[in-house]
N, C-alpha and C. Protein backbone atom coordinates (compact mmCIF):
# COMPACT_ATOMS: atom_id res chain seq x y z
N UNK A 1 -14.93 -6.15 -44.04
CA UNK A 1 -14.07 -6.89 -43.14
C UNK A 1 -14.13 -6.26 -41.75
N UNK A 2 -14.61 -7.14 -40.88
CA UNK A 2 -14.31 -6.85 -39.27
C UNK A 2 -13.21 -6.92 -39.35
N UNK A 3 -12.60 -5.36 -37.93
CA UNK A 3 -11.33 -5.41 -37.36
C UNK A 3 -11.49 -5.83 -36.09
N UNK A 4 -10.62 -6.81 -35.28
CA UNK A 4 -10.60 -7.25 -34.37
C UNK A 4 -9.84 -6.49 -32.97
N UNK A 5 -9.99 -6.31 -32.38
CA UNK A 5 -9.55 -5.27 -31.57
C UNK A 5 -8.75 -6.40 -30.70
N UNK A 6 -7.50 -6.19 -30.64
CA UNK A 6 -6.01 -6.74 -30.21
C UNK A 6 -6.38 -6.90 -28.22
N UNK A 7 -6.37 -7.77 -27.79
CA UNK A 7 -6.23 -7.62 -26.73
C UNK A 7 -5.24 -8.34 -25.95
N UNK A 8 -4.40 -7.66 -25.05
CA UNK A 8 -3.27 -8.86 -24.43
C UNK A 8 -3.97 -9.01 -23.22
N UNK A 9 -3.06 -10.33 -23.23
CA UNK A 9 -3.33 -11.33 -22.29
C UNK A 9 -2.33 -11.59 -21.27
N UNK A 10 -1.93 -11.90 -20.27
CA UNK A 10 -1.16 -12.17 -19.24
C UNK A 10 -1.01 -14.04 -18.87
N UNK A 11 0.17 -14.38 -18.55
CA UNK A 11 -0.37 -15.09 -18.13
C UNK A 11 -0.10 -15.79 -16.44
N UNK A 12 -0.02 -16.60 -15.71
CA UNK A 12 -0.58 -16.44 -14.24
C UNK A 12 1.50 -15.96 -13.78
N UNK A 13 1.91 -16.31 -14.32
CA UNK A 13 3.89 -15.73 -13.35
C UNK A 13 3.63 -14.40 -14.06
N UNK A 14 3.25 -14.03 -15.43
CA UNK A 14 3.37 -12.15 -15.14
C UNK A 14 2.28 -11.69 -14.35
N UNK A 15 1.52 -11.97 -14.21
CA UNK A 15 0.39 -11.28 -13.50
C UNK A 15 1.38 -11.47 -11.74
N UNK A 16 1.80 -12.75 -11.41
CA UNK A 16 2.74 -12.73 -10.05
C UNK A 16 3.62 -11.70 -10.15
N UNK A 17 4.87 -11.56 -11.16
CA UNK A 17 5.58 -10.72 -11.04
C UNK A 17 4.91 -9.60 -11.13
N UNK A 18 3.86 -9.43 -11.49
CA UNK A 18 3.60 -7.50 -11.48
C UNK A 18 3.06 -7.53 -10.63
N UNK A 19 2.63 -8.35 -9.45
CA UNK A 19 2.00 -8.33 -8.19
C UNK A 19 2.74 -8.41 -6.99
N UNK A 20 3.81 -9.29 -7.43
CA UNK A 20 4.81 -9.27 -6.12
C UNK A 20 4.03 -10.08 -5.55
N UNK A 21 3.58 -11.50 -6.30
CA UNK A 21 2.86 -12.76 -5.16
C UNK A 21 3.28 -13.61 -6.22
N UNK A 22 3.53 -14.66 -5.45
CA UNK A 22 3.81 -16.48 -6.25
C UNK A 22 2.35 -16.91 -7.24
N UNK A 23 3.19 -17.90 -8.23
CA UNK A 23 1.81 -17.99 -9.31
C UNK A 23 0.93 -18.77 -8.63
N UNK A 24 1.16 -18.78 -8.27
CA UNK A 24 0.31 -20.31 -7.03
C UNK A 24 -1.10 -19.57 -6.40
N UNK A 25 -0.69 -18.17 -6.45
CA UNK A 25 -1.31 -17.25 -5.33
C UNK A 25 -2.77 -16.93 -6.63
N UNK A 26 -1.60 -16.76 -7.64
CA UNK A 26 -2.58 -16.27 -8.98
C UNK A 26 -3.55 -17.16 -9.31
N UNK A 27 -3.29 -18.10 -9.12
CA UNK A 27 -4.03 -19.75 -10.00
C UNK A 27 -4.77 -19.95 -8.42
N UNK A 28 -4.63 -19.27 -7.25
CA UNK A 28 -5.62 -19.89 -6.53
C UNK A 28 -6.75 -18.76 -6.24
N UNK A 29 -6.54 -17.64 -7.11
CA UNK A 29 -7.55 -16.54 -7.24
C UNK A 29 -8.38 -17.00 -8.69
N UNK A 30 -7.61 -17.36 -9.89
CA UNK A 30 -8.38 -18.34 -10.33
C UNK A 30 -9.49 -18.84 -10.46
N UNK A 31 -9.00 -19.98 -10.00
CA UNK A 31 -9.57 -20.99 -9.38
C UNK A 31 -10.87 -20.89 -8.63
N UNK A 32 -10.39 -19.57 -7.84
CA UNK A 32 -11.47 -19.31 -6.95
C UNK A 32 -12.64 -18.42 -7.33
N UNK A 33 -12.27 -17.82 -8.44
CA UNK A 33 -13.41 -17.11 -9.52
C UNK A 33 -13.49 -15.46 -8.63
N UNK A 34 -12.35 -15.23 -7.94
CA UNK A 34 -11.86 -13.90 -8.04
C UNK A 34 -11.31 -13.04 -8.68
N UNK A 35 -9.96 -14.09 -9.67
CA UNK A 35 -9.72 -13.37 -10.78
C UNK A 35 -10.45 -14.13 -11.92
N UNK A 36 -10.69 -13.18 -13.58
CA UNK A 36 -11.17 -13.99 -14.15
C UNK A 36 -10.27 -14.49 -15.32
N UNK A 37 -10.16 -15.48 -16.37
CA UNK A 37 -9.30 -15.64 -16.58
C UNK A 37 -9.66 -16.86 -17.80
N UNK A 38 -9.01 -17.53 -18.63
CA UNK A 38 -9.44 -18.64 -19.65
C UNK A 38 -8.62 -19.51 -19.80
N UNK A 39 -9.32 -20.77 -19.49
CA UNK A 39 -8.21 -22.28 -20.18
C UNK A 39 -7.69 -22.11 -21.31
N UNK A 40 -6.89 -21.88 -21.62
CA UNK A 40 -6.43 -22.42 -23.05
C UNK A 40 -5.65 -23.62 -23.36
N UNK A 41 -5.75 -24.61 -22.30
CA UNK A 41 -5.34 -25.75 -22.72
C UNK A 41 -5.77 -26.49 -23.51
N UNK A 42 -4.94 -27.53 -24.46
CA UNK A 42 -5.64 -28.26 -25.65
C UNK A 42 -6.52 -29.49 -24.72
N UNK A 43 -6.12 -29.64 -23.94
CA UNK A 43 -6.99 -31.02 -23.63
C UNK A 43 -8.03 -30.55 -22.18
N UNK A 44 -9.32 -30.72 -22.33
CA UNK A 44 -10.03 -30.02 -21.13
C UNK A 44 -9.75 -30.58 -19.80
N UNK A 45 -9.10 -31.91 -19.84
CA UNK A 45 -8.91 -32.42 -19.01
C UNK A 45 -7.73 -32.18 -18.24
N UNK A 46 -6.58 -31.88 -19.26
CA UNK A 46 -5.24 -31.94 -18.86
C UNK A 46 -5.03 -30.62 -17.69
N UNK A 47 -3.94 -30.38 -17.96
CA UNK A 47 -3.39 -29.28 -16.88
C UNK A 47 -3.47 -28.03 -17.17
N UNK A 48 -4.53 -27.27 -16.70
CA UNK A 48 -5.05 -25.46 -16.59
C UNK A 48 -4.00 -25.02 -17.16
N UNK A 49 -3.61 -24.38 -18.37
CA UNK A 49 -3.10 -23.10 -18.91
C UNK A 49 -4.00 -21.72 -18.83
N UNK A 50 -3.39 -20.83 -17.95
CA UNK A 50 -4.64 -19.92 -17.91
C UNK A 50 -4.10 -18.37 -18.65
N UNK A 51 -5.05 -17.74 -18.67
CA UNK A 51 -4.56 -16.83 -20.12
C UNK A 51 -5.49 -15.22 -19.03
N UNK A 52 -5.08 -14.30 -18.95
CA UNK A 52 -5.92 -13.44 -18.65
C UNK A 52 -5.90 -12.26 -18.86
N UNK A 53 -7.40 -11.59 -19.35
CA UNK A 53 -7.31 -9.86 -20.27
C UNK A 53 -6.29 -9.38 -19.01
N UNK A 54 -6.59 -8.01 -20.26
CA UNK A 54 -5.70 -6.82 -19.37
C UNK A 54 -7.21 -6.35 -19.04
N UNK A 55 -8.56 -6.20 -19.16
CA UNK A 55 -9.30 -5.36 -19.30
C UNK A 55 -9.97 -6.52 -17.28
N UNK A 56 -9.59 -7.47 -17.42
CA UNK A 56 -10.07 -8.32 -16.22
C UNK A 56 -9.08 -8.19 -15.55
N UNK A 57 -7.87 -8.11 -15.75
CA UNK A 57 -6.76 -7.79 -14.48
C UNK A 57 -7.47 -6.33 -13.87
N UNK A 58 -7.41 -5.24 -14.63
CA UNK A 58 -8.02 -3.87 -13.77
C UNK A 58 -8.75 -3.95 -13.23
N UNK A 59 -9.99 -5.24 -13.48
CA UNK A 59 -11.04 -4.89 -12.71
C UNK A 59 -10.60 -5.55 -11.13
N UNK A 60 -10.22 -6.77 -11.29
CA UNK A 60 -9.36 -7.47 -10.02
C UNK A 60 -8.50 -6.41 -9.34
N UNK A 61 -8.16 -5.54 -9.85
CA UNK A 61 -7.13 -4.79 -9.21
C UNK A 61 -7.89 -3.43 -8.45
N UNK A 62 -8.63 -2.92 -8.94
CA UNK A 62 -9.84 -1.88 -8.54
C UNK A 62 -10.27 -2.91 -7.65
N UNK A 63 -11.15 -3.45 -7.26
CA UNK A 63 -12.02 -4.62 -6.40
C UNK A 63 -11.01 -4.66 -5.29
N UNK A 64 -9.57 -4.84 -5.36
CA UNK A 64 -9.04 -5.14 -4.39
C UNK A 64 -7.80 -4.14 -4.20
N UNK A 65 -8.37 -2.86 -4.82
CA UNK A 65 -7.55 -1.99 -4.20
C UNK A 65 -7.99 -1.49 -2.93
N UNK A 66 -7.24 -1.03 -1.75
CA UNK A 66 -7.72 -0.53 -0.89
C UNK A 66 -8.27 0.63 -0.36
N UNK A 67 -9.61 0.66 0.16
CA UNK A 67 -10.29 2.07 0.27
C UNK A 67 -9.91 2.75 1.33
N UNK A 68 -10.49 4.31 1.86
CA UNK A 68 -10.14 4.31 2.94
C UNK A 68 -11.27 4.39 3.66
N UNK A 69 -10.92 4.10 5.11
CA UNK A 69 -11.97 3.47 5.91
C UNK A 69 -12.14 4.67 6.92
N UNK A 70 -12.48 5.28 7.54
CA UNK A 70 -12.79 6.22 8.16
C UNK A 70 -12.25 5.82 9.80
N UNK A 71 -11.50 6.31 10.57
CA UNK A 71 -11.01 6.26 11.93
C UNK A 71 -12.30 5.69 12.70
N UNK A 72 -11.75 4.87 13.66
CA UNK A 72 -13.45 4.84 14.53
C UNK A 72 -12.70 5.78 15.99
N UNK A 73 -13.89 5.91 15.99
CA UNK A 73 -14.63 7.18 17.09
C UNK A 73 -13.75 6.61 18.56
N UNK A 74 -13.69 7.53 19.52
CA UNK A 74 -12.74 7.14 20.63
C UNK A 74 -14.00 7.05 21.56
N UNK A 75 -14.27 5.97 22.34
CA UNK A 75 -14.87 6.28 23.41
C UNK A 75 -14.71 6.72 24.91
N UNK A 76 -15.22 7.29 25.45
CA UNK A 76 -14.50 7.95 26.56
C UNK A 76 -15.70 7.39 27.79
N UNK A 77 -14.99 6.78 28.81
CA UNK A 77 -15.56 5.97 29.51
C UNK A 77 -16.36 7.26 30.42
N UNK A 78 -18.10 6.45 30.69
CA UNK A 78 -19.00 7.64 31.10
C UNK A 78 -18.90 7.56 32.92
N UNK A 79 -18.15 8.63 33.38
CA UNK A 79 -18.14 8.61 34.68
C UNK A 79 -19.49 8.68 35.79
N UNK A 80 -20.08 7.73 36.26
CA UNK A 80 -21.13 7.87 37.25
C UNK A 80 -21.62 8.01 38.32
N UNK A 81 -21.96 8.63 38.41
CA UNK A 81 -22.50 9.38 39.99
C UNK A 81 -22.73 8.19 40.86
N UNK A 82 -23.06 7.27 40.94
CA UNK A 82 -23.09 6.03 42.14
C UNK A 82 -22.08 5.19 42.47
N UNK A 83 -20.97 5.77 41.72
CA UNK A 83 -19.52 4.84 42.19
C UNK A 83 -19.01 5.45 43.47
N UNK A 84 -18.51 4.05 44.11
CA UNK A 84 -18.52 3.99 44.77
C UNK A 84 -17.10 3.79 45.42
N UNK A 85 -16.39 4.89 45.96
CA UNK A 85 -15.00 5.82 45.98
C UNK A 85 -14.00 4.48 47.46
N UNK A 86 -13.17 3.76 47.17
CA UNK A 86 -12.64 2.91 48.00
C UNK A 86 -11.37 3.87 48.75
N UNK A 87 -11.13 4.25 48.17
CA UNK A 87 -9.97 5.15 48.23
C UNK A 87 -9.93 6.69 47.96
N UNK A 88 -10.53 7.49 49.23
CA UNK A 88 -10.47 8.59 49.35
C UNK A 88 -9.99 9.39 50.38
C-alpha cells in the first residue's frame, strides 16, 4: 500500500488574510499564472474554485520576497576648467 503524503491546501481569502491583500488580489495573481494554484470546481465551465499547495504558496512568497538592492553610487558633478565665471 502507497502512503500518500497529506498536503494542505489554502484557499484564495486565507492566502488574503495571511497576506494582508483582498481575495480579488489573490485570484488576480491566479489568474495571471503568478501564483500557482487548481480549479476544483465541479463544472469546468462554472465559477473558479481555486485550491492552493502550501509547497506553491512558498515558492510565490520567496519570488516575491524582497531582495536587497545595493545603494546607487552618488555622482559628484565634474568641475571644468573652461567655465566660464559670470560672477567674480
Amino acid at each position: 500500500m502507497i502512503a500518500r503524503q497529506k498536503t494542505y491546501e489554502h484557499s484564495p481569502p486565507d492566502v488574503a488574510k495571511r497576506l494582508r491583500v483582498s481575495p480579488s488580489k489573490v485570484i488576480a495573481w491566479l489568474e495571471s499564472g503568478e501564483l500557482v494554484g487548481r480549479n476544483v470546481a465541479e463544472k469546468p465551465d462554472g465559477r473558479p474554485r481555486y485550491r492552493i499547495a502550501e509547497s506553491d504558496l512558498a515558492d510565490f512568497l520567496e519570488r516575491r520576497s524582497a531582495s536587497i538592492v545595493p545603494a546607487p553610487s552618488r555622482h559628484r558633478r565634474k568641475k571644468a576648467g573652461d567655465t566660464i565665471e559670470f560672477f567674480g
